[in-house]
PDB file of N, CA and C in Angstrom:
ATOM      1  N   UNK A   1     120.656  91.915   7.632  1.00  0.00           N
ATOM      2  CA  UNK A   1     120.026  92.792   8.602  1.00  0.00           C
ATOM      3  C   UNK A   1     118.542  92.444   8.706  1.00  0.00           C
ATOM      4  N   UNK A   2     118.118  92.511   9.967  1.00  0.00           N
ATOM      5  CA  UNK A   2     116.417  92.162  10.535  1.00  0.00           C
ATOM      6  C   UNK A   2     115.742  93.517  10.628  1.00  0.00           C
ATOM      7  N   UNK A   3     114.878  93.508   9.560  1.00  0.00           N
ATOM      8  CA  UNK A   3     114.029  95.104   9.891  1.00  0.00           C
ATOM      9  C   UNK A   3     113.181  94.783  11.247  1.00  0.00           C
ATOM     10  N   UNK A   4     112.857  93.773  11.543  1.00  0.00           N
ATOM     11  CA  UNK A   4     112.003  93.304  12.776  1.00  0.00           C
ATOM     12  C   UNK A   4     113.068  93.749  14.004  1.00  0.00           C
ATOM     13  N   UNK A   5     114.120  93.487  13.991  1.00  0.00           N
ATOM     14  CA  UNK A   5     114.929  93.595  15.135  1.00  0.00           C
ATOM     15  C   UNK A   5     115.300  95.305  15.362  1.00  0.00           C
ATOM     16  N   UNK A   6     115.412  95.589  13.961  1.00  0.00           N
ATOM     17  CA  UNK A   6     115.702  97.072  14.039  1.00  0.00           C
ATOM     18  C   UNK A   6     114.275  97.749  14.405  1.00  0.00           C
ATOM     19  N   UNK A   7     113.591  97.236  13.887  1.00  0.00           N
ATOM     20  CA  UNK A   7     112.253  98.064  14.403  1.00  0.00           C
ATOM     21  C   UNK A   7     112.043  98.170  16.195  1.00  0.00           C
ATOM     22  N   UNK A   8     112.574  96.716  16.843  1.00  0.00           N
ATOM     23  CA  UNK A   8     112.121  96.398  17.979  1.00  0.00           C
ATOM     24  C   UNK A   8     113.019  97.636  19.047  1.00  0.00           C
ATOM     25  N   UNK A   9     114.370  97.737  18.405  1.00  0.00           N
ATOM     26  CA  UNK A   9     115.048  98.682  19.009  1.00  0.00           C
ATOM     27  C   UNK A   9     114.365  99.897  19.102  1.00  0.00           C
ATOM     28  N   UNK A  10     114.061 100.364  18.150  1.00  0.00           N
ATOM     29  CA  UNK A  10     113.711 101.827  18.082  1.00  0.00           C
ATOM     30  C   UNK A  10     112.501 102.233  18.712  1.00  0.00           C
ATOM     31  N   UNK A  11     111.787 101.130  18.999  1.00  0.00           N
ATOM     32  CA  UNK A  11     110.626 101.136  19.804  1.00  0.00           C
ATOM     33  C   UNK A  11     110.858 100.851  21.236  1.00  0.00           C
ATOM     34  N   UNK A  12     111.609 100.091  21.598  1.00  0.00           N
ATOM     35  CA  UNK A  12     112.446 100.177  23.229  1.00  0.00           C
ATOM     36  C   UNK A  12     113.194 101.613  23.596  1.00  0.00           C
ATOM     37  N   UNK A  13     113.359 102.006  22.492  1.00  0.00           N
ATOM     38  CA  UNK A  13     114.188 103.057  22.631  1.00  0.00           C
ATOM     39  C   UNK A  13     113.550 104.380  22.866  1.00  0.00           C
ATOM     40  N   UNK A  14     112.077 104.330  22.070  1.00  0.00           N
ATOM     41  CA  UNK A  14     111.284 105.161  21.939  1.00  0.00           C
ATOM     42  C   UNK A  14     110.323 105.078  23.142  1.00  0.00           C
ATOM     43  N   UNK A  15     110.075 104.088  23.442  1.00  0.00           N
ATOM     44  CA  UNK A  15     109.499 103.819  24.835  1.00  0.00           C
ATOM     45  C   UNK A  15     110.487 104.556  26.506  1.00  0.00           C
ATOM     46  N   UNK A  16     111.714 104.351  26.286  1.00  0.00           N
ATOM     47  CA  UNK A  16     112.767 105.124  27.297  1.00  0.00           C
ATOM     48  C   UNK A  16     112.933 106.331  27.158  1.00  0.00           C
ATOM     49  N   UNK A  17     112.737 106.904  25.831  1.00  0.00           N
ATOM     50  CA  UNK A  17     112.495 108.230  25.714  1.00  0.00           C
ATOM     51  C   UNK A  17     110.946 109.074  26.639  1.00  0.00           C
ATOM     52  N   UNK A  18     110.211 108.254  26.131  1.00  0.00           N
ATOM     53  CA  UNK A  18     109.057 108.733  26.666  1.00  0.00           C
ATOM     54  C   UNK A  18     108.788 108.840  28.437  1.00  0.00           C
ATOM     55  N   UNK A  19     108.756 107.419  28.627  1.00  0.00           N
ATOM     56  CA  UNK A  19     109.164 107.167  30.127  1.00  0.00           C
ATOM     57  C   UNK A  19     109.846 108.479  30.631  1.00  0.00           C
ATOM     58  N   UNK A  20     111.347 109.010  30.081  1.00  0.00           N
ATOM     59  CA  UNK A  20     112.466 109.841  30.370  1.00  0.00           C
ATOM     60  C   UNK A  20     111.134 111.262  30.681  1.00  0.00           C
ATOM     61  N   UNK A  21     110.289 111.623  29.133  1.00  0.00           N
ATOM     62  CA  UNK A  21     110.062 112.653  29.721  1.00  0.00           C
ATOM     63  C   UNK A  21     108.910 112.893  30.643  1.00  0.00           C
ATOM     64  N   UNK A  22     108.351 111.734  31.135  1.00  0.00           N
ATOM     65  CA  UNK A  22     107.220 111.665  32.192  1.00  0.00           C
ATOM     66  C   UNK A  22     107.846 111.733  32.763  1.00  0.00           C
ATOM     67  N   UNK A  23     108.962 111.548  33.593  1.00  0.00           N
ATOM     68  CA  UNK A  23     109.466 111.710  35.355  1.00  0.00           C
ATOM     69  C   UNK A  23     109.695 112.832  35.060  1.00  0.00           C
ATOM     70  N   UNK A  24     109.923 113.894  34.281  1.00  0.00           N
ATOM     71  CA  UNK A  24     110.052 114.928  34.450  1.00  0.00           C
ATOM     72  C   UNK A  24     108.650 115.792  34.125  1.00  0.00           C
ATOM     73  N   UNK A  25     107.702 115.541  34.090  1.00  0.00           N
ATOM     74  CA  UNK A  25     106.254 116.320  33.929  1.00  0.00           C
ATOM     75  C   UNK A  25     106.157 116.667  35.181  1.00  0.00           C
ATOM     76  N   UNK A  26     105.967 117.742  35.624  1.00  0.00           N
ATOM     77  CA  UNK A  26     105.178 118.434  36.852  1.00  0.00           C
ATOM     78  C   UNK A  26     104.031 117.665  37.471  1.00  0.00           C
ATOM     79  N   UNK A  27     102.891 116.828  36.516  1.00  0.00           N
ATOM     80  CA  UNK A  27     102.164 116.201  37.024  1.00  0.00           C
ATOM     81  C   UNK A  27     102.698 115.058  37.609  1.00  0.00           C
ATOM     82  N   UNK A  28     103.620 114.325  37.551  1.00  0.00           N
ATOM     83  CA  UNK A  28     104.107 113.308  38.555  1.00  0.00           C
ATOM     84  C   UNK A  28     104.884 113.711  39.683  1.00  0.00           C
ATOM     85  N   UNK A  29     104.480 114.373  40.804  1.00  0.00           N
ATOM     86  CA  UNK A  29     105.022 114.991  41.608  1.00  0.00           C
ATOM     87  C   UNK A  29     105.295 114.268  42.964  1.00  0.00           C
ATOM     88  N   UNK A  30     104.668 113.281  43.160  1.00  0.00           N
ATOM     89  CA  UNK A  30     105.381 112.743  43.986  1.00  0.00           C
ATOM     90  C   UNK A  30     106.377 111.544  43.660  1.00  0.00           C
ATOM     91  N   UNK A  31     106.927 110.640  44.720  1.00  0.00           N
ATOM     92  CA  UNK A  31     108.287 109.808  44.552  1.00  0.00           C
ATOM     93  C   UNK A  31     107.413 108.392  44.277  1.00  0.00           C
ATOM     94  N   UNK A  32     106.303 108.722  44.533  1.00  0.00           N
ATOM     95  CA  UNK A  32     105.684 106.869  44.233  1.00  0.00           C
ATOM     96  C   UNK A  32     105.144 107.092  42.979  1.00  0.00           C
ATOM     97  N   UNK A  33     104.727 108.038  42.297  1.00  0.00           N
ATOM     98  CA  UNK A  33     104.591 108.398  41.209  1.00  0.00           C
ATOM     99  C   UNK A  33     105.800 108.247  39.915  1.00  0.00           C
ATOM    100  N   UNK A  34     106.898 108.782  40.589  1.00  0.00           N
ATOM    101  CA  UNK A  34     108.265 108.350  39.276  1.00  0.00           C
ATOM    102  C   UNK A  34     108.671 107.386  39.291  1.00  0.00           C
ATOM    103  N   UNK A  35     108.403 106.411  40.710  1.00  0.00           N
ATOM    104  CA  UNK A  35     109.473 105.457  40.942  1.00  0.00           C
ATOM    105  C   UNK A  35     108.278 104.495  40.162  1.00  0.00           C
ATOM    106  N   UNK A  36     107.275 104.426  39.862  1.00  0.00           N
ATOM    107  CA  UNK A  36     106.117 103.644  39.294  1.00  0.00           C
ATOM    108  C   UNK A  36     106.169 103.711  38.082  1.00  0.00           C
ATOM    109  N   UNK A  37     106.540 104.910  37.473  1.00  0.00           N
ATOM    110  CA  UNK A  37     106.946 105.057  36.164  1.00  0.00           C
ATOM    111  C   UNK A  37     108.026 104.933  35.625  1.00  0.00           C
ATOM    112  N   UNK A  38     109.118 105.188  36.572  1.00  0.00           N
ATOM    113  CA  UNK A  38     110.380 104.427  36.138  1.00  0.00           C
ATOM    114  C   UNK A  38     110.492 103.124  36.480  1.00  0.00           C
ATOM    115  N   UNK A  39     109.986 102.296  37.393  1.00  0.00           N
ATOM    116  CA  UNK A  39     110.282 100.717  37.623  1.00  0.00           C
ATOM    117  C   UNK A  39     108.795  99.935  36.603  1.00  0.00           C
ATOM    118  N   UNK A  40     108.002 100.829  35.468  1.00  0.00           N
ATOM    119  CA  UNK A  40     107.514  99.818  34.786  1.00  0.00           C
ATOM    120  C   UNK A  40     107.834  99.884  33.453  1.00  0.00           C
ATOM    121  N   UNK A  41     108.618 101.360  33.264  1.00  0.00           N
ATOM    122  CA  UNK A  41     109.305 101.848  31.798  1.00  0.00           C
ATOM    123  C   UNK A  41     110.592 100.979  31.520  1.00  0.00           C
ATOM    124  N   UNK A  42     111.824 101.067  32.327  1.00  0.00           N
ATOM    125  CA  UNK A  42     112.727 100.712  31.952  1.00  0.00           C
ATOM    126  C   UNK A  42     112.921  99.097  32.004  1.00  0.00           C
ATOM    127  N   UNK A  43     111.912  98.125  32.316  1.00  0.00           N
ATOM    128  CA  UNK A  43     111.987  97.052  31.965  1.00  0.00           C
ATOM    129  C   UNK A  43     111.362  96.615  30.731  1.00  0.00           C
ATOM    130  N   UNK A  44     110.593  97.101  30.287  1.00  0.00           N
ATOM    131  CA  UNK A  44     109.375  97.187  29.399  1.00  0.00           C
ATOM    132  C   UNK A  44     110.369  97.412  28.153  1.00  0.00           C
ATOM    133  N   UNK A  45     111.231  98.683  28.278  1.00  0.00           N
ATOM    134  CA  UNK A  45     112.317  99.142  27.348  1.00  0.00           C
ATOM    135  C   UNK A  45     113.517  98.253  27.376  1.00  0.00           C
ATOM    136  N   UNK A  46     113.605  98.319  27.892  1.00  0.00           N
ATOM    137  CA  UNK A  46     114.903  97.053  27.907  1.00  0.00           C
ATOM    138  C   UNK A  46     114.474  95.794  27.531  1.00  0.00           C
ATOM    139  N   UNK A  47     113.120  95.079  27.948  1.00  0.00           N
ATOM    140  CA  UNK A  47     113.425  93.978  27.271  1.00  0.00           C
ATOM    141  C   UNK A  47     112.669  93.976  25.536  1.00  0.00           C
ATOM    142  N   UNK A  48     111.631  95.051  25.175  1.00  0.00           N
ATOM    143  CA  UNK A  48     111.651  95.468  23.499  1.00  0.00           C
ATOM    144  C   UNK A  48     113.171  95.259  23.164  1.00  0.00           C
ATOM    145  N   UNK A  49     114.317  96.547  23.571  1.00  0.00           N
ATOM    146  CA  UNK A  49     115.716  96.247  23.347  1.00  0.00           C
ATOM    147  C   UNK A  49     116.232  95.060  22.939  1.00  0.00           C
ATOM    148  N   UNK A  50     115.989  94.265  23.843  1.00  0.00           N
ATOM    149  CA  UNK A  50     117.238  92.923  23.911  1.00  0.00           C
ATOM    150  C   UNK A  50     116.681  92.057  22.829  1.00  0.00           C
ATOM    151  N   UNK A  51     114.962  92.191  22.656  1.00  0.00           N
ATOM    152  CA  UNK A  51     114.100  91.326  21.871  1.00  0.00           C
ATOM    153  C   UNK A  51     114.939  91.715  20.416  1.00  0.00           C
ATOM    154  N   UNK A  52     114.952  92.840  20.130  1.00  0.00           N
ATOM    155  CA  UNK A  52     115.654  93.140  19.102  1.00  0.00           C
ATOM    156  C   UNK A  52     116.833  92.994  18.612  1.00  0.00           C
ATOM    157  N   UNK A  53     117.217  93.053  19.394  1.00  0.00           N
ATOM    158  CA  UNK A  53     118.901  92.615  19.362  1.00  0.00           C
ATOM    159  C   UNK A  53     119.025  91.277  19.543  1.00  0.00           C
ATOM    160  N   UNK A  54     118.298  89.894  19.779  1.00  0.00           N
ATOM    161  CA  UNK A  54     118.520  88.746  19.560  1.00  0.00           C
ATOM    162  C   UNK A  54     118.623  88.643  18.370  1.00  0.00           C
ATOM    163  N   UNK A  55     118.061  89.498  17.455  1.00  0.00           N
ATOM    164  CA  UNK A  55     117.759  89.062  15.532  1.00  0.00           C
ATOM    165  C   UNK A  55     119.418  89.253  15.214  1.00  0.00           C
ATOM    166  N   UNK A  56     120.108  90.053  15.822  1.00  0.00           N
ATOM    167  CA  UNK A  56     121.464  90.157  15.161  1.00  0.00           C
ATOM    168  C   UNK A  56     122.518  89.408  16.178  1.00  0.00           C
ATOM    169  N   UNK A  57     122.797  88.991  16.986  1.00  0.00           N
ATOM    170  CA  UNK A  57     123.309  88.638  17.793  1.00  0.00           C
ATOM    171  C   UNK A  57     123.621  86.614  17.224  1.00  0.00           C
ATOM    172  N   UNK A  58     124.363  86.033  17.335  1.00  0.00           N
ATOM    173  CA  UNK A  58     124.736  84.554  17.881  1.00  0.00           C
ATOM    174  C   UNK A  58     123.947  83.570  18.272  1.00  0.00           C
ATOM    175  N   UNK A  59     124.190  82.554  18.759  1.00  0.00           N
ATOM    176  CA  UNK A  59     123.432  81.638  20.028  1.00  0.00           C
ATOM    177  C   UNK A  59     124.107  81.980  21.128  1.00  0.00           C
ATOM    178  N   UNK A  60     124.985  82.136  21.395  1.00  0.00           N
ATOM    179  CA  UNK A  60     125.347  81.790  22.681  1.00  0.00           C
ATOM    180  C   UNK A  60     125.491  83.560  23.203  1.00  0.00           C
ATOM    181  N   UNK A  61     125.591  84.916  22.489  1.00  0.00           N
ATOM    182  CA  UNK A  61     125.625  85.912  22.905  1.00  0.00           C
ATOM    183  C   UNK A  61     123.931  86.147  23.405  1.00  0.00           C
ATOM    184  N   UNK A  62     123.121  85.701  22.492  1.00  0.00           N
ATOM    185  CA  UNK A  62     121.529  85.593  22.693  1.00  0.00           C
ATOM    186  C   UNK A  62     121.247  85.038  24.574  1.00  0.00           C
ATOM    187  N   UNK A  63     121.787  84.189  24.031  1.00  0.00           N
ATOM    188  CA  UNK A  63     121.464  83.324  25.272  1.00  0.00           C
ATOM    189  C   UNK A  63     121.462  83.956  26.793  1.00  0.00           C
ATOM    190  N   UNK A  64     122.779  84.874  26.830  1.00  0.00           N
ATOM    191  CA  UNK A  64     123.265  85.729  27.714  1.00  0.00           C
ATOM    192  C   UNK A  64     121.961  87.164  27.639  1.00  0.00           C
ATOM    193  N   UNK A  65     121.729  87.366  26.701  1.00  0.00           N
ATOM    194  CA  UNK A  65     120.886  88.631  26.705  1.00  0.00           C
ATOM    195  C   UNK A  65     119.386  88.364  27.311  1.00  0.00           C
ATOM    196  N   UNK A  66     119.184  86.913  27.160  1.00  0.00           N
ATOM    197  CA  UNK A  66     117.830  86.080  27.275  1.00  0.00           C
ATOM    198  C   UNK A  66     118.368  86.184  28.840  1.00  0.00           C
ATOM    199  N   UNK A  67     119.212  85.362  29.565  1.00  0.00           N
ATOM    200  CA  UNK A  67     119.411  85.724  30.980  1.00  0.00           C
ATOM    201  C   UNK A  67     119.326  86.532  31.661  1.00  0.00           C
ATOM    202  N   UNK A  68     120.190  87.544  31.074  1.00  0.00           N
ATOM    203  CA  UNK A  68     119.636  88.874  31.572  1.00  0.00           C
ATOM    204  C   UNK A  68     118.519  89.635  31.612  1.00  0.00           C
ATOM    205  N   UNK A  69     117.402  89.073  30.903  1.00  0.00           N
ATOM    206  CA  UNK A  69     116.323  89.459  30.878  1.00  0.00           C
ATOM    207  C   UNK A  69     115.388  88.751  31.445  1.00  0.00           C
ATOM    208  N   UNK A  70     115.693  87.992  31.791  1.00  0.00           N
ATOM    209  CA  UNK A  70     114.666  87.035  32.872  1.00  0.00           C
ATOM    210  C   UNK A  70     115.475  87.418  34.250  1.00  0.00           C
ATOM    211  N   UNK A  71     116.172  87.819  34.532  1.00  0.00           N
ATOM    212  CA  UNK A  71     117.230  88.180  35.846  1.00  0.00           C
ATOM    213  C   UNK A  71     116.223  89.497  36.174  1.00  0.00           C
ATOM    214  N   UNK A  72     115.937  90.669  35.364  1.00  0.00           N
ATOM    215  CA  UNK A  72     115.280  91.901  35.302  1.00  0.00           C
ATOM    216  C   UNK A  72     114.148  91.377  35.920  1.00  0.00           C
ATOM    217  N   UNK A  73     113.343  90.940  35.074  1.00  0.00           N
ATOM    218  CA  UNK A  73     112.115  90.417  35.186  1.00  0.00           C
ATOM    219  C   UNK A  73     111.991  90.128  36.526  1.00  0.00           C
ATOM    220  N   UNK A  74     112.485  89.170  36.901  1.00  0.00           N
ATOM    221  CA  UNK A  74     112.293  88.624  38.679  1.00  0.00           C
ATOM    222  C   UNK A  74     112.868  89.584  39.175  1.00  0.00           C
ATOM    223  N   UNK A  75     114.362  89.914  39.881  1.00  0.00           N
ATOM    224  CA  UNK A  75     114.224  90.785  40.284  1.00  0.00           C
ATOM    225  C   UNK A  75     114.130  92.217  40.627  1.00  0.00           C
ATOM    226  N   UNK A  76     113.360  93.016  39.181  1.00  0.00           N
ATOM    227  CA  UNK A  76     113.063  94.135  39.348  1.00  0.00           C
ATOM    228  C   UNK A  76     111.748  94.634  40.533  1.00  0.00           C
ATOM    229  N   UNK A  77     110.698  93.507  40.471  1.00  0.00           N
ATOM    230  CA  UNK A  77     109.386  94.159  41.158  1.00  0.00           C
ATOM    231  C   UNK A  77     109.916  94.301  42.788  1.00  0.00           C
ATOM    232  N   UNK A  78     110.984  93.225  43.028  1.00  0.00           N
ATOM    233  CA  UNK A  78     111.348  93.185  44.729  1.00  0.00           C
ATOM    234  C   UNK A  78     112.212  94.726  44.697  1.00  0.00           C
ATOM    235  N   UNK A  79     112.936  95.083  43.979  1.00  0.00           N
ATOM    236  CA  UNK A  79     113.784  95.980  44.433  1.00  0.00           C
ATOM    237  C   UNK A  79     112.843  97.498  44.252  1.00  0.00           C
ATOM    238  N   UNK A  80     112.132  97.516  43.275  1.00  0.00           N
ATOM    239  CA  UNK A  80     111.147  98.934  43.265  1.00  0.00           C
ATOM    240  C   UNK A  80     110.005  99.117  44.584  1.00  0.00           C
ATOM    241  N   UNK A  81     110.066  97.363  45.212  1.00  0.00           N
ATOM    242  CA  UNK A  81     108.743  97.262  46.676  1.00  0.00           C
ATOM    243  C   UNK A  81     109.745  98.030  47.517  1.00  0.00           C
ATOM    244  N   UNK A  82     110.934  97.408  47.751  1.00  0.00           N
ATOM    245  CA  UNK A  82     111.992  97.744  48.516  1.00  0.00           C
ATOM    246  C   UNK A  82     112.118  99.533  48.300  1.00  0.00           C
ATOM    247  N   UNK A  83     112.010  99.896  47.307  1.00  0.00           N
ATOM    248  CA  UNK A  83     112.109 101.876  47.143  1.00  0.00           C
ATOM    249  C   UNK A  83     111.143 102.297  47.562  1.00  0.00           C
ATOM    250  N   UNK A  84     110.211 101.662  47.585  1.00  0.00           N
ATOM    251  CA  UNK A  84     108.528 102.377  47.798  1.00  0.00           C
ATOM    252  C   UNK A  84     108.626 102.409  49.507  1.00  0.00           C
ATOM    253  N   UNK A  85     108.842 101.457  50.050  1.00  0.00           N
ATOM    254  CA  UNK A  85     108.919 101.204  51.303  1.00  0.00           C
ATOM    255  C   UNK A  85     109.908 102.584  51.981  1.00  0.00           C
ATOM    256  N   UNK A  86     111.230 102.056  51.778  1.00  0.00           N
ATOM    257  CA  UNK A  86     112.625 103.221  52.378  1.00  0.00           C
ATOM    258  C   UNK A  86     111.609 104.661  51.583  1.00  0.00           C
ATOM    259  N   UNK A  87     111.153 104.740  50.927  1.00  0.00           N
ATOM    260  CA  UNK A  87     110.137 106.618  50.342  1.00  0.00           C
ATOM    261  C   UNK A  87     109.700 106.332  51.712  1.00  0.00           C
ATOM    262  N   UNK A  88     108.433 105.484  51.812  1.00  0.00           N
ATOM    263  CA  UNK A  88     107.829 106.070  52.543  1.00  0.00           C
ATOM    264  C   UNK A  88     107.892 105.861  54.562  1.00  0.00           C
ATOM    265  N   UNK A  89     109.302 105.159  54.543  1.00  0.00           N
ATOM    266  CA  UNK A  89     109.323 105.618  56.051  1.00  0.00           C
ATOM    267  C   UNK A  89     110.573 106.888  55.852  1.00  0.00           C
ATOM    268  N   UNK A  90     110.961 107.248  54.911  1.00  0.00           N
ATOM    269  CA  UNK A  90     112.071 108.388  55.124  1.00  0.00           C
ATOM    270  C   UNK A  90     111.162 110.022  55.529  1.00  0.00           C
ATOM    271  N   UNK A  91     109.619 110.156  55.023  1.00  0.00           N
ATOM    272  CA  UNK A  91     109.288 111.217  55.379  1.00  0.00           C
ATOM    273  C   UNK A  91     107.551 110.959  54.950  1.00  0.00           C
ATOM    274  N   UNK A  92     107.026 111.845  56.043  1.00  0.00           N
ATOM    275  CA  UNK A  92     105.488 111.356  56.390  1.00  0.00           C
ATOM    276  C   UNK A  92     104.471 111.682  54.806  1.00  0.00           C
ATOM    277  N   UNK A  93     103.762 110.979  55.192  1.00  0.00           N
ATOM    278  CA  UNK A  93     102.907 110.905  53.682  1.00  0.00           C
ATOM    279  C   UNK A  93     101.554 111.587  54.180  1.00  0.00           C
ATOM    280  N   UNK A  94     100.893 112.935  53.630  1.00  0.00           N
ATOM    281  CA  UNK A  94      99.622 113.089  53.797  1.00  0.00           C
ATOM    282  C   UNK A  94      98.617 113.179  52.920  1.00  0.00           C
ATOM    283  N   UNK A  95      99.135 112.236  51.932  1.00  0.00           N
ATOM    284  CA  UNK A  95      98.208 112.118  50.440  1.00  0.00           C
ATOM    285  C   UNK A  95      97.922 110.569  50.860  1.00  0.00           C
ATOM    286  N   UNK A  96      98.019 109.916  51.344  1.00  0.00           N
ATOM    287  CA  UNK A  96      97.311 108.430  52.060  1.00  0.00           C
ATOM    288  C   UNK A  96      95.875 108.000  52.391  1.00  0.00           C
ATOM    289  N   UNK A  97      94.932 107.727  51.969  1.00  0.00           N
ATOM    290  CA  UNK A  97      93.703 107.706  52.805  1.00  0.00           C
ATOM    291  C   UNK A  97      93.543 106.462  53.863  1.00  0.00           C
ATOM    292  N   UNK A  98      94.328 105.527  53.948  1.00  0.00           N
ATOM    293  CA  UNK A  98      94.700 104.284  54.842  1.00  0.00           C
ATOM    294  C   UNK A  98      96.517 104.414  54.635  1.00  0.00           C
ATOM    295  N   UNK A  99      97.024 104.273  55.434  1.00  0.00           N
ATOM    296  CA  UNK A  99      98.265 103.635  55.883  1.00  0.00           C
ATOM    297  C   UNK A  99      98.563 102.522  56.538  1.00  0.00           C
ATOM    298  N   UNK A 100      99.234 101.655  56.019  1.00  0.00           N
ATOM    299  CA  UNK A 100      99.147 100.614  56.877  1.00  0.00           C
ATOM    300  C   UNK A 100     100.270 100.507  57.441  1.00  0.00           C
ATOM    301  N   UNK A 101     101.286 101.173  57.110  1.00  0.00           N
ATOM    302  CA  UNK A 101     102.887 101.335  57.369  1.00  0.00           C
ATOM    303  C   UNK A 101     102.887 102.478  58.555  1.00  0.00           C
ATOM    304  N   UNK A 102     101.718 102.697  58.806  1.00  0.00           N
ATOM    305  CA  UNK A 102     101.907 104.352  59.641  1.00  0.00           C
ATOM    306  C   UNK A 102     102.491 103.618  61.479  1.00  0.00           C
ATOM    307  N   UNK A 103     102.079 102.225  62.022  1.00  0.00           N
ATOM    308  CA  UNK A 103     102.173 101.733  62.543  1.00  0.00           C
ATOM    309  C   UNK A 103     103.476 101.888  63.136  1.00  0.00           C
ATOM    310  N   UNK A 104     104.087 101.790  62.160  1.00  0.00           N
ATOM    311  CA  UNK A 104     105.733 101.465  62.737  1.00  0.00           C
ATOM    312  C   UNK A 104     106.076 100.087  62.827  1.00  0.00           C
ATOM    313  N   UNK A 105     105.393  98.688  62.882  1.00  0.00           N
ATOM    314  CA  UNK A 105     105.667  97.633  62.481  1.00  0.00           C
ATOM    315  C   UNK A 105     106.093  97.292  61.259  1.00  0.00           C
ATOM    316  N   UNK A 106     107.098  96.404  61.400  1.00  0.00           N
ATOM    317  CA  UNK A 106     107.769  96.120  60.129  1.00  0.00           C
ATOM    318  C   UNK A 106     107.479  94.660  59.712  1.00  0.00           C
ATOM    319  N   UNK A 107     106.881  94.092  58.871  1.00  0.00           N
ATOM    320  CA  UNK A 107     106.624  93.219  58.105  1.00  0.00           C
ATOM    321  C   UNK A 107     107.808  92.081  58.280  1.00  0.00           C
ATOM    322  N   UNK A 108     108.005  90.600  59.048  1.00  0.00           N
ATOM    323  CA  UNK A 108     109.219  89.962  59.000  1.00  0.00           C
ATOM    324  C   UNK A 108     109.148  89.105  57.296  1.00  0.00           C
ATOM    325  N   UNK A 109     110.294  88.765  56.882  1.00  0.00           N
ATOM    326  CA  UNK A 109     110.224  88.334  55.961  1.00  0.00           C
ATOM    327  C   UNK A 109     110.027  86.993  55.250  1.00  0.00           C
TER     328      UNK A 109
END
């Protein structure tokens, strides 16, 4: 057994806990607010996790956990731009001091 690996868990773990109870604080009240705190927590936690769990794991089960964590990595930031966006054309924002989305043009890709 790896006290390093076990440590790494409990600290990914402890990190998702925490994350968990900030989206629920009253002070994060709006949706760009949780979705900011949940799309920088649960990667952050997950890959402490997996770091830890390479110490007990194989080569070739590793290897797979290492993929999957570079898979997160890339594409987590596109899919949390993609939430921020659908938030904010689903209903008007008056906490904005510039909008640049207020336009109604959509960005081609």
């Amino acid at each position: 057994m790896s006290i390093v690996g076990e440590i790494l868990m409990v600290l990914g773990a402890a990190i998702a806990v925490i994350a968990g109870i900030g989206l629920v604080r009253p002070d994060f009240d709006t949706v760009y607010l949780r979705m900011h705190l949940a799309g920088k927590a649960s990667p952050v936690s997950f890959l402490v996790v997996a770091l830890g769990a390479v110490f007990f794991l194989d080569f070739a089960v590793a290897a797979s956990v290492v993929i999957a964590a570079v898979a997160m990595v890339v594409t987590l930031p596109t899919g949390v731009h993609l939430l921020f966006r659908a938030a904010h054309r689903a209903k008007e924002v008056e906490h904005f001091e510039v909008d640049e989305l207020s336009s109604g043009t959509v960005d081609a890709p």
